[in-house]
N, C-alpha and C. Protein backbone atom coordinates (compact mmCIF):
# COMPACT_ATOMS: atom_id res chain seq x y z
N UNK A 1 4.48 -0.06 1.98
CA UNK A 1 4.41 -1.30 2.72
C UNK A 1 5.10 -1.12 4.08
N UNK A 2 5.91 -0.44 4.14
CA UNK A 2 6.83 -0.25 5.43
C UNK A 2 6.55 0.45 6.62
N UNK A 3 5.18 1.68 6.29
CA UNK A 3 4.28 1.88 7.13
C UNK A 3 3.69 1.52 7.59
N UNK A 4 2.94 0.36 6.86
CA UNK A 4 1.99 -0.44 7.05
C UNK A 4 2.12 -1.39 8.10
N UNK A 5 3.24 -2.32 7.81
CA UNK A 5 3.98 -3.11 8.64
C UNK A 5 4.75 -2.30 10.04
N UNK A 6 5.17 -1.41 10.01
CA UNK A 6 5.37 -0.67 11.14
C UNK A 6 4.08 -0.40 12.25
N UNK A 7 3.23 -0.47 11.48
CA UNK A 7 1.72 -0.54 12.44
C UNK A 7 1.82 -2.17 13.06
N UNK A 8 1.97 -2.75 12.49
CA UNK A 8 1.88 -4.06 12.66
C UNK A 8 2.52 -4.79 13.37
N UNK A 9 3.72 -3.65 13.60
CA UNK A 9 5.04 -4.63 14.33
C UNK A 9 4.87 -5.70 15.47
N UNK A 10 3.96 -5.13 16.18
CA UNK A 10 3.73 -5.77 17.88
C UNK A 10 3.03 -7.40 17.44
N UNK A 11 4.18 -8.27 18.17
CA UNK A 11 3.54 -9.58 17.97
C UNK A 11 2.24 -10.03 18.82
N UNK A 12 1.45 -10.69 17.71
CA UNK A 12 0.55 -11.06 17.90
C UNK A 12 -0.95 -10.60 17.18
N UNK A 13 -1.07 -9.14 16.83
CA UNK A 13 -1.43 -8.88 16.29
C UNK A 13 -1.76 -8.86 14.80
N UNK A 14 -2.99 -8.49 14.20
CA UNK A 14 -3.62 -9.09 13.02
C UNK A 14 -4.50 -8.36 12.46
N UNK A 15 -4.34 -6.71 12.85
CA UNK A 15 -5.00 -5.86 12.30
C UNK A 15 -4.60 -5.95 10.56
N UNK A 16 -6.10 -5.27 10.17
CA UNK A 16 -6.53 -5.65 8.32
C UNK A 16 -5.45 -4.50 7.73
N UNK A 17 -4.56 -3.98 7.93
CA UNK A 17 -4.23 -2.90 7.44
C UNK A 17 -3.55 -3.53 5.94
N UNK A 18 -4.23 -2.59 4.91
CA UNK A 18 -4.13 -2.83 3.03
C UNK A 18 -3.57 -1.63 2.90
N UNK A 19 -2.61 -2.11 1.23
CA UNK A 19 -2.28 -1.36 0.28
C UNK A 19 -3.30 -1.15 -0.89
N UNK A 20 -3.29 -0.26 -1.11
CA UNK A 20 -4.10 0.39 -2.56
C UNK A 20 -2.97 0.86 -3.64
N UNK A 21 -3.03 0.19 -4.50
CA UNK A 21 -2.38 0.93 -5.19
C UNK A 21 -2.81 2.54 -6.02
N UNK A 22 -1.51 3.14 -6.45
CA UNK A 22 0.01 3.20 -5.83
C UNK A 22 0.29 3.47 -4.72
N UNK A 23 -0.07 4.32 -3.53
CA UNK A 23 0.85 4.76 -2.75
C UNK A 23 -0.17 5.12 -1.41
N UNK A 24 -1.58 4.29 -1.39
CA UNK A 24 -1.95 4.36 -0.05
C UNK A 24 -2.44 3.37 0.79
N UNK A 25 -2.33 3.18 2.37
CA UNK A 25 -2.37 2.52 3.00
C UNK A 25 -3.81 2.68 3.55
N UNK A 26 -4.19 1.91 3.50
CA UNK A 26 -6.22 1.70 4.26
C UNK A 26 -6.23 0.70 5.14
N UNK A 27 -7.15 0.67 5.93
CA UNK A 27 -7.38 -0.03 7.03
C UNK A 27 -8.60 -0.90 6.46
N UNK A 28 -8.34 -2.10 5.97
CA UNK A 28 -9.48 -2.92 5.17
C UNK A 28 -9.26 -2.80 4.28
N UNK A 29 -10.69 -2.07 3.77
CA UNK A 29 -10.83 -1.41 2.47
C UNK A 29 -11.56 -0.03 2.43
N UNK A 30 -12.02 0.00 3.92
CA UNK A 30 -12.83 0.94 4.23
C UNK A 30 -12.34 2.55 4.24
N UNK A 31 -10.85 2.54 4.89
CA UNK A 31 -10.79 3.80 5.12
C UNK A 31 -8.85 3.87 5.21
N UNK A 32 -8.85 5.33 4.32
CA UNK A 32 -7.30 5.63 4.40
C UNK A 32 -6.71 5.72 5.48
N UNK A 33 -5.44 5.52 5.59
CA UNK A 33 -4.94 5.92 6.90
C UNK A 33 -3.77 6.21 6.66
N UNK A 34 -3.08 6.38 5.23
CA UNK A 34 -2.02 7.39 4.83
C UNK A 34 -1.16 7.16 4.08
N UNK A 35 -0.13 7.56 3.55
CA UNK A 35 0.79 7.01 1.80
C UNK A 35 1.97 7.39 2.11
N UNK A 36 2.08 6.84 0.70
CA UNK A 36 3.75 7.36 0.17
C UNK A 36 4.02 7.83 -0.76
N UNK A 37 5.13 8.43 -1.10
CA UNK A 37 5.53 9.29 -1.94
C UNK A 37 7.01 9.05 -2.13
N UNK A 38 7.47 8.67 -3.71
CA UNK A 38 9.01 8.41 -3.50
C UNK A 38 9.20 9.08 -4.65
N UNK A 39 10.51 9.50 -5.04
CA UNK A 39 10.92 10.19 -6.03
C UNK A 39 12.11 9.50 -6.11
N UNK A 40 12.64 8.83 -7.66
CA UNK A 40 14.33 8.36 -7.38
C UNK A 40 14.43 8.82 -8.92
N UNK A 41 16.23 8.85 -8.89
CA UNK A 41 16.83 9.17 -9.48
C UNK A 41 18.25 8.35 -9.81
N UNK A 42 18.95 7.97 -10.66
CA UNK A 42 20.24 7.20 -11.13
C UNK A 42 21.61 8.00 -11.47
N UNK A 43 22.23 8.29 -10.68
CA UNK A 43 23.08 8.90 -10.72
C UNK A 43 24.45 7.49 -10.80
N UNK A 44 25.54 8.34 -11.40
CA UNK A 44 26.48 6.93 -11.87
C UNK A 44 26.59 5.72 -11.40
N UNK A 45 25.40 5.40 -11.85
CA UNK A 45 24.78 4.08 -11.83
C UNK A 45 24.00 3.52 -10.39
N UNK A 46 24.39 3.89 -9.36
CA UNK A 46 23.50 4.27 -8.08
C UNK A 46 22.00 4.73 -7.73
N UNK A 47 21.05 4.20 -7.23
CA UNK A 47 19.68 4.39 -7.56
C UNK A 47 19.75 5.79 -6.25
N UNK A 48 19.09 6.87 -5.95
CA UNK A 48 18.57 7.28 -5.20
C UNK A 48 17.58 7.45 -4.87
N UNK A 49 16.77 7.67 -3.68
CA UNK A 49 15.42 7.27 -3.92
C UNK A 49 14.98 8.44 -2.08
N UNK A 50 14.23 9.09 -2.91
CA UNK A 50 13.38 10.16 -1.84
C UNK A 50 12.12 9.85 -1.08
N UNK A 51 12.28 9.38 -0.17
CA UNK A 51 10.85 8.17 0.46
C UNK A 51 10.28 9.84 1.53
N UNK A 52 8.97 10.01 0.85
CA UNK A 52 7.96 10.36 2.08
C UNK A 52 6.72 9.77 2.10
N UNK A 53 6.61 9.56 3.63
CA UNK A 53 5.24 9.05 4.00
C UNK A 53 4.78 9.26 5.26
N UNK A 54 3.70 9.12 5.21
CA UNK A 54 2.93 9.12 6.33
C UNK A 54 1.49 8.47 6.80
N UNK A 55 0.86 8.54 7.96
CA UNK A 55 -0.05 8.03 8.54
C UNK A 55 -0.46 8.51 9.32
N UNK A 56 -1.83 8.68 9.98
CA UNK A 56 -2.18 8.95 11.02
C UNK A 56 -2.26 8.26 11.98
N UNK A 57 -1.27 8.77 13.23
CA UNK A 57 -1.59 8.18 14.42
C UNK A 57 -2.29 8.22 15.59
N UNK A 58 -2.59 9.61 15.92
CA UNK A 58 -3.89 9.99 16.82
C UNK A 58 -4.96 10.62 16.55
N UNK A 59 -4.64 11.14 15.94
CA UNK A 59 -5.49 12.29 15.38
C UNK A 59 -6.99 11.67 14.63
N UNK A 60 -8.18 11.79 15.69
CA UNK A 60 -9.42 10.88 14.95
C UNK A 60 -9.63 11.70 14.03
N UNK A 61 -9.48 12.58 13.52
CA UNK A 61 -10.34 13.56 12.62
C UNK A 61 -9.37 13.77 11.30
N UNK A 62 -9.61 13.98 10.06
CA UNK A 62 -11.02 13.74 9.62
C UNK A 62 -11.84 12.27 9.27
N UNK A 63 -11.00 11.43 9.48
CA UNK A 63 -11.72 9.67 9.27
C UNK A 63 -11.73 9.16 10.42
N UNK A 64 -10.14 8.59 10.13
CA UNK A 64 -9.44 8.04 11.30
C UNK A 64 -7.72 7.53 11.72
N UNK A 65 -7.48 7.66 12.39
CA UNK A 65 -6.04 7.00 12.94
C UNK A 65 -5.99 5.67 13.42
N UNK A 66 -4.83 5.45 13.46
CA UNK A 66 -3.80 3.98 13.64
C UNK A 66 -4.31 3.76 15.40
N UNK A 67 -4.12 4.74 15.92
CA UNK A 67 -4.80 4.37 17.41
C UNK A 67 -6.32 3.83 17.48
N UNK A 68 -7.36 4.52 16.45
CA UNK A 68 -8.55 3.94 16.60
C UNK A 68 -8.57 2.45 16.01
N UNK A 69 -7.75 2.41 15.09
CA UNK A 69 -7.81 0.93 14.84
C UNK A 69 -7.41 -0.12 15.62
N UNK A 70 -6.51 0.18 16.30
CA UNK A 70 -5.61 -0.32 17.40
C UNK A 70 -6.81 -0.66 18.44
N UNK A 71 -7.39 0.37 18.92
CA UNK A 71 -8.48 0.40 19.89
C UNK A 71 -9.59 -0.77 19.10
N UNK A 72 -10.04 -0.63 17.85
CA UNK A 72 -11.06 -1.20 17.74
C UNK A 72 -11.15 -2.93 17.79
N UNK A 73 -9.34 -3.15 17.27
CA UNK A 73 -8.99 -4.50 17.34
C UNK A 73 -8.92 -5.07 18.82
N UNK A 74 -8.81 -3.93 19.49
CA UNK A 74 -9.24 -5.00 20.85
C UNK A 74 -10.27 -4.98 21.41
N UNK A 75 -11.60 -4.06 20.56
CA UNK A 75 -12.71 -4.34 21.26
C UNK A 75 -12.99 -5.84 20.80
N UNK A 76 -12.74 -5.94 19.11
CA UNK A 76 -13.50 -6.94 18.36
C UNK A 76 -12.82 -8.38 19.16
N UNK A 77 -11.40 -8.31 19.22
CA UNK A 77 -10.63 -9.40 19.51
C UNK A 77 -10.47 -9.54 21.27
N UNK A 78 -10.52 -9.00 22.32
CA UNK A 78 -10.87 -9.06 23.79
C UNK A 78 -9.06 -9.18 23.65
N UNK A 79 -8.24 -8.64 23.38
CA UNK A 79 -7.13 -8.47 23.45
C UNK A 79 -6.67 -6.38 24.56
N UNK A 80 -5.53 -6.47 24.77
CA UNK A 80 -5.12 -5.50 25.35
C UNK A 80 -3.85 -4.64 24.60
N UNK A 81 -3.76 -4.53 23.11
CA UNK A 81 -2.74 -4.05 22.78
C UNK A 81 -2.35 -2.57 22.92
N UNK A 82 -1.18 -1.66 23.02
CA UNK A 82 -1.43 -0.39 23.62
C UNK A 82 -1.54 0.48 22.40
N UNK A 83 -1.63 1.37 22.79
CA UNK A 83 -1.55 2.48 21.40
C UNK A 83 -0.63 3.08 21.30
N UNK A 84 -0.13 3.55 20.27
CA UNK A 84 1.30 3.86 20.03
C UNK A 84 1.71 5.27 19.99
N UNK A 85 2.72 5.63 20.50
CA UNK A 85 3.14 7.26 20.40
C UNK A 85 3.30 7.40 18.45
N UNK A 86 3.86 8.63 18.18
CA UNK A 86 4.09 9.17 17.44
C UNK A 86 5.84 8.69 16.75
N UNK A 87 6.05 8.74 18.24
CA UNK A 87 7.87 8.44 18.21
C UNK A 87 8.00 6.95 18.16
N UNK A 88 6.93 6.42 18.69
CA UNK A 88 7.13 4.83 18.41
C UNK A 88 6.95 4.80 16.55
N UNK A 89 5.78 5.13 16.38
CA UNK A 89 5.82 4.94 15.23
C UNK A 89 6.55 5.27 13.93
N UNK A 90 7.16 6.39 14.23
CA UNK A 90 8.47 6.76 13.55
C UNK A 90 9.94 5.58 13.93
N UNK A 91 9.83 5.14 14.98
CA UNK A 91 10.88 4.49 15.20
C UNK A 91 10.58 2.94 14.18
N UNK A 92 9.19 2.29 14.51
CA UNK A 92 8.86 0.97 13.59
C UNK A 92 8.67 1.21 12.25
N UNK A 93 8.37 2.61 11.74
CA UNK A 93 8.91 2.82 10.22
C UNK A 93 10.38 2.88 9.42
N UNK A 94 11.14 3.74 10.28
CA UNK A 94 12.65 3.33 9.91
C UNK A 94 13.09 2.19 10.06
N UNK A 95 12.55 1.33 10.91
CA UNK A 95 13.48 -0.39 11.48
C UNK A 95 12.59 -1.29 10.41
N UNK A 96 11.42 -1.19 9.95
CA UNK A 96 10.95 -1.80 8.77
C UNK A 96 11.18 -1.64 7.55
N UNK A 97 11.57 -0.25 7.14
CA UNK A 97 12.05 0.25 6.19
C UNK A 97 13.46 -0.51 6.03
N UNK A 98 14.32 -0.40 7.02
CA UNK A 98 15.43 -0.76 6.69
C UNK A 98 15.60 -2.65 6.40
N UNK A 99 14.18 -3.17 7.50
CA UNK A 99 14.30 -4.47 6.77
C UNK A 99 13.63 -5.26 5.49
N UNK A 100 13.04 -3.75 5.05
CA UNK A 100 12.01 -4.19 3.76
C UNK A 100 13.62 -3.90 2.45
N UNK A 101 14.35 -3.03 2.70
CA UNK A 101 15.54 -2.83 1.59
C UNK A 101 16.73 -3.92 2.01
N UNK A 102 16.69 -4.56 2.92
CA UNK A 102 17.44 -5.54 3.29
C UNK A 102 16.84 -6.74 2.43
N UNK A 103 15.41 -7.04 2.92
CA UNK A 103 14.86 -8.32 1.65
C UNK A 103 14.82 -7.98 0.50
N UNK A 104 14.66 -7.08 0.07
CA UNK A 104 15.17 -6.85 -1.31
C UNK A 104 15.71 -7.19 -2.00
N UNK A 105 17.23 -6.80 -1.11
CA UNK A 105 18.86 -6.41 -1.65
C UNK A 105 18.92 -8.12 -1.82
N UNK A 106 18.53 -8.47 -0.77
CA UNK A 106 19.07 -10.32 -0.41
C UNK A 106 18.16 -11.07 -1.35
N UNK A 107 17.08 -10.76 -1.61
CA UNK A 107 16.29 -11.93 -2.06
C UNK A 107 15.52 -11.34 -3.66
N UNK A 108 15.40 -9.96 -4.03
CA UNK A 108 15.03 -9.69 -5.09
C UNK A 108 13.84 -8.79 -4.79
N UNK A 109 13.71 -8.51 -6.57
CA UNK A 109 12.04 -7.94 -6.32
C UNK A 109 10.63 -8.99 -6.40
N UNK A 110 10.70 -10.35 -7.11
CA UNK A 110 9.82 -11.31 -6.93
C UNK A 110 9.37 -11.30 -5.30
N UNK A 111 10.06 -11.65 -4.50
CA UNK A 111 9.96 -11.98 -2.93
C UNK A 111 9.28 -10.70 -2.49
N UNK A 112 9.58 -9.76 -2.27
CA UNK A 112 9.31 -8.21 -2.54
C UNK A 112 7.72 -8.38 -2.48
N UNK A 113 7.61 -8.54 -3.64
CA UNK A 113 6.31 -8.59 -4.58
C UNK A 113 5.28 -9.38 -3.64
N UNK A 114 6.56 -10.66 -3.25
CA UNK A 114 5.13 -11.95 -2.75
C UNK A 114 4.48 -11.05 -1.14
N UNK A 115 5.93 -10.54 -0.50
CA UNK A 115 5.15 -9.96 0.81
C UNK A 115 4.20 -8.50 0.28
N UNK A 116 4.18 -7.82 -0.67
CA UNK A 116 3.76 -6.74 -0.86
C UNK A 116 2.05 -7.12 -1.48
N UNK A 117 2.20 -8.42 -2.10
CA UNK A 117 0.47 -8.84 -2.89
C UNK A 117 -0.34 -9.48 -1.69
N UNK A 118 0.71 -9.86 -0.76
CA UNK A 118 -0.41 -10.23 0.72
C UNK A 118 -1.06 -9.45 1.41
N UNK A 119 -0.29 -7.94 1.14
CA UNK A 119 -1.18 -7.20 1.59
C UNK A 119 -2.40 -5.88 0.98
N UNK A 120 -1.87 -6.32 -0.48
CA UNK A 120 -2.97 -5.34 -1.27
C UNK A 120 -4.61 -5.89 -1.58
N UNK A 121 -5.01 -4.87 -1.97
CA UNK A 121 -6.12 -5.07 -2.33
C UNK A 121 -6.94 -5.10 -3.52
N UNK A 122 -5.83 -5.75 -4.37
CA UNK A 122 -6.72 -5.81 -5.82
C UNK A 122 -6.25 -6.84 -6.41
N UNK A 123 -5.76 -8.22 -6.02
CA UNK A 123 -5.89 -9.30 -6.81
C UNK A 123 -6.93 -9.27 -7.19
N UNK A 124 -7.09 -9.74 -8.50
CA UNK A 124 -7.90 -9.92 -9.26
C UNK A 124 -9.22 -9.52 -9.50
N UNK A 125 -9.30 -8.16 -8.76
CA UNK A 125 -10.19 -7.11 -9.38
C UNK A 125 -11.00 -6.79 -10.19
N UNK A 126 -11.77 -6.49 -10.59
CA UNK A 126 -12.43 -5.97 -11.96
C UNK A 126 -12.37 -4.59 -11.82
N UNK A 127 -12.05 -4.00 -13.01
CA UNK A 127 -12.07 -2.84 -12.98
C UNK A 127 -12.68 -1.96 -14.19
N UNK A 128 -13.16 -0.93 -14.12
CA UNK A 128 -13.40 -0.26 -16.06
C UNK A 128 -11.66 1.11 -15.92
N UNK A 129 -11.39 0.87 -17.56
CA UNK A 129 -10.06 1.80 -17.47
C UNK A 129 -11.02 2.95 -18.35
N UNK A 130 -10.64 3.62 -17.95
CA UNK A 130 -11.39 5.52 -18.40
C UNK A 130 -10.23 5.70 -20.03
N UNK A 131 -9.51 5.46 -19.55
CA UNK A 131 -8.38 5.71 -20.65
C UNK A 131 -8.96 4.49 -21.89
N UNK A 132 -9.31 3.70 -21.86
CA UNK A 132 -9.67 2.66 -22.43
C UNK A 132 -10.61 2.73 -22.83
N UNK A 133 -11.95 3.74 -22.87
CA UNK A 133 -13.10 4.08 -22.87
C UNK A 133 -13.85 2.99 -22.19
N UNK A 134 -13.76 3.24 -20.82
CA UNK A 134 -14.57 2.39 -19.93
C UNK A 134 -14.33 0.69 -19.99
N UNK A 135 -13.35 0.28 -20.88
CA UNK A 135 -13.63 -1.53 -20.57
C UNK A 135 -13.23 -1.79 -19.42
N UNK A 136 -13.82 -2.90 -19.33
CA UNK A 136 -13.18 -3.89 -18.49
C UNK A 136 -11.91 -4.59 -18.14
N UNK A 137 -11.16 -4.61 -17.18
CA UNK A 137 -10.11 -5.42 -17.26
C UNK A 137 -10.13 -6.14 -15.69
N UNK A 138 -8.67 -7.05 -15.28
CA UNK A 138 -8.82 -7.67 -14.23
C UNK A 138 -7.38 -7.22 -13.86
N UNK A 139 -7.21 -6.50 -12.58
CA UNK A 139 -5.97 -7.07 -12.42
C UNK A 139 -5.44 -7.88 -11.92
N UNK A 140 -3.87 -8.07 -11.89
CA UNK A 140 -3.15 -9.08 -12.15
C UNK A 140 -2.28 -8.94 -11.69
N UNK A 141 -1.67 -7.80 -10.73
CA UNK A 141 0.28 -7.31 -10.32
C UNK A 141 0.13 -6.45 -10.70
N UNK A 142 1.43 -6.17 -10.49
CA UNK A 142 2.36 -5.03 -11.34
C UNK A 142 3.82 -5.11 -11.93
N UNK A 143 3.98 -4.89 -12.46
CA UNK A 143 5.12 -5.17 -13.31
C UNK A 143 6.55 -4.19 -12.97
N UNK A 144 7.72 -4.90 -13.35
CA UNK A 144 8.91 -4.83 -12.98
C UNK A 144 9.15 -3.31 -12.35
N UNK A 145 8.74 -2.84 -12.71
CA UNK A 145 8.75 -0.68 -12.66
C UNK A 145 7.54 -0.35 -11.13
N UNK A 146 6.87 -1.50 -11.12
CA UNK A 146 5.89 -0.98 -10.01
C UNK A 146 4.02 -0.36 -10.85
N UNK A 147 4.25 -0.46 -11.92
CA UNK A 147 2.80 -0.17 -12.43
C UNK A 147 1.86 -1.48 -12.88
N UNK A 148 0.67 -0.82 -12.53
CA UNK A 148 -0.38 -1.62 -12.38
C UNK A 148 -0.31 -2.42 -13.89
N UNK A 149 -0.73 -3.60 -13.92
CA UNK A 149 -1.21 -4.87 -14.65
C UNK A 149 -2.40 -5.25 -15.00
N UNK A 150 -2.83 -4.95 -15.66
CA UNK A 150 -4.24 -5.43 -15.80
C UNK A 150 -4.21 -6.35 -17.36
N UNK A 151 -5.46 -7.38 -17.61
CA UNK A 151 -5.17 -7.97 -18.67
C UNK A 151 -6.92 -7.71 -19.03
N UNK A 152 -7.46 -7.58 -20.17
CA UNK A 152 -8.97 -7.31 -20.93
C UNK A 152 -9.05 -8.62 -20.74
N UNK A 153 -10.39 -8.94 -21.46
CA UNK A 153 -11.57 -10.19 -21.85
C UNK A 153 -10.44 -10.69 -22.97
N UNK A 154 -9.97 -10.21 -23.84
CA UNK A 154 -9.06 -11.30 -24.99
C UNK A 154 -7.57 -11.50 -24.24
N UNK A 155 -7.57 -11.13 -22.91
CA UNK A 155 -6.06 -11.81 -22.12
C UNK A 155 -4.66 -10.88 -22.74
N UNK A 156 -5.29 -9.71 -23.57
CA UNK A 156 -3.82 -8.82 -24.00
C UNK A 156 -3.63 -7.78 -22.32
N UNK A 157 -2.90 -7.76 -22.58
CA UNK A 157 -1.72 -7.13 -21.14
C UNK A 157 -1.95 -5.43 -21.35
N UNK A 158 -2.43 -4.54 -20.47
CA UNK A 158 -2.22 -3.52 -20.79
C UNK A 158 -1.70 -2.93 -19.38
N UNK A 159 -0.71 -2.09 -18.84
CA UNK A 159 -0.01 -1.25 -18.06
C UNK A 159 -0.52 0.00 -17.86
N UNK A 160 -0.82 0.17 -16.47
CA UNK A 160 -1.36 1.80 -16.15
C UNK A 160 -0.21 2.49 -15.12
N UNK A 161 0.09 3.38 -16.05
CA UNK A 161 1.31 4.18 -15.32
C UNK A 161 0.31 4.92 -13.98
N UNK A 162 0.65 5.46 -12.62
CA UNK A 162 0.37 5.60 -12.23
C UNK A 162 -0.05 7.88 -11.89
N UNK A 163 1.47 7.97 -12.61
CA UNK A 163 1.61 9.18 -12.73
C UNK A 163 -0.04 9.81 -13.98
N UNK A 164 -0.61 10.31 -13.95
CA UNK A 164 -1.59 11.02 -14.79
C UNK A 164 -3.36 9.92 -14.21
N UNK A 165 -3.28 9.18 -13.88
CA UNK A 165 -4.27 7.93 -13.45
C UNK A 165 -4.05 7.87 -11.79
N UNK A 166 -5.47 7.48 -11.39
CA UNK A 166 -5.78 7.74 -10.17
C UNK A 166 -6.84 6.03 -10.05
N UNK A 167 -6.91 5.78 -8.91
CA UNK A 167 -7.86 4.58 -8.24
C UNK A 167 -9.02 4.94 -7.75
N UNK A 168 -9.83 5.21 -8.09
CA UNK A 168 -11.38 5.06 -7.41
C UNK A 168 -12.10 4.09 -7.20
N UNK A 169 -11.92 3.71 -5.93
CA UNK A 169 -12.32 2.34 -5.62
C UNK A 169 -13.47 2.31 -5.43
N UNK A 170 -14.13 3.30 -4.91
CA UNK A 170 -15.90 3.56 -4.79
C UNK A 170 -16.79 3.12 -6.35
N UNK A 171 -15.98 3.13 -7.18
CA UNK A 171 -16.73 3.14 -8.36
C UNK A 171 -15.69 1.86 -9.56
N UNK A 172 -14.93 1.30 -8.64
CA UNK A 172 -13.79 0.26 -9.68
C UNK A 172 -13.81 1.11 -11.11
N UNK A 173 -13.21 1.86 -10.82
CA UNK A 173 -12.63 2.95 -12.09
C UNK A 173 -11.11 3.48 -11.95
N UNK A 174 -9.97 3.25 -12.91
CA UNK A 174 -9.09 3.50 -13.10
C UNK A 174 -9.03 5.21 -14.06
N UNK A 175 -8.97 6.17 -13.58
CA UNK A 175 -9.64 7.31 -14.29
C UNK A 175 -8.37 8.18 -14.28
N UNK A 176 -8.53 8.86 -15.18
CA UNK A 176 -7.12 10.29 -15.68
C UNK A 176 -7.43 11.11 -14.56
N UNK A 177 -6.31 11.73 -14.17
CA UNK A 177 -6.17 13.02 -13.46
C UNK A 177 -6.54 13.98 -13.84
């Protein structure tokens, strides 16, 4: 989310930029534009937590970058917003980062949650789970740990860890690695 919003920083702007769950950022729904990767650990009693991520910022090839989107929002919108260095954008990822663990700390993981479901893309979804032999489910969140939520046709709750399971959104399939 903190990438995402680091694209976003400049007021006024209203580019579509989505989360996919787990860990990538798309422009719509159409096209990636880059993730994250965290690793944590609990050491006497202290969370640590190994954040990498990234995005593309100039570089058109092989889809696209944060500048073409930038560009395209002001063809569609007759706006003039600029395009961003590399160093800018490293700079609006750390200053978002630091105010996305600030709302956190202050307000919880519910609140968290509410700015993080405004910007994903699978309320209430349909999906088939592979692990499940193809049913159906809807999702619904994710739950306290960060894994996906989904509930079947009889409303029982089932959890998709993210580690071994992958998103294919081309085909609404939740499928094993």
């Amino acid at each position: 989310m903190k990438n995402m919003s680091a694209c976003k920083k400049q007021t006024g702007e209203d580019i579509d930029l989505r989360l996919k769950w787990p860990n990538d950022i798309y422009y719509s729904d159409k096209m990636k534009l880059g993730g994250v990767i965290v690793k944590s650990t609990t050491m006497n009693g202290n969370l640590h937590a190994l954040i990498g991520c990234g995005y593309n910022v100039s570089n058109k090839n092989p889809t696209i970058c944060v500048n073409d989107v930038i560009n395209s929002y002001n063809n569609d919108k007759k706006t003039k917003l600029p395009e961003i260095s590399v160093e800018q954008s490293i700079a609006r990822t750390v200053t978002v980062m630091e105010e996305l663990i600030d709302q956190f700390q202050r307000e919880g993981y519910n609140s968290f949650c509410k700015s993080y479901y405004k910007r994903w893309l699978h309320s209430n979804t349909k999906v088939r789970l592979q692990m499940e032999g193809g049913k159906e489910v809807t999702i619904v969140g994710l739950d306290e740990f960060g894994y996906l939520k989904v509930i079947d046709e009889n409303k029982k709750t089932i959890i998709v860890h993210d580690d071994g399971n992958s998103f294919d959104m081309m085909h609404n399939l939740i499928k094993m690695k």
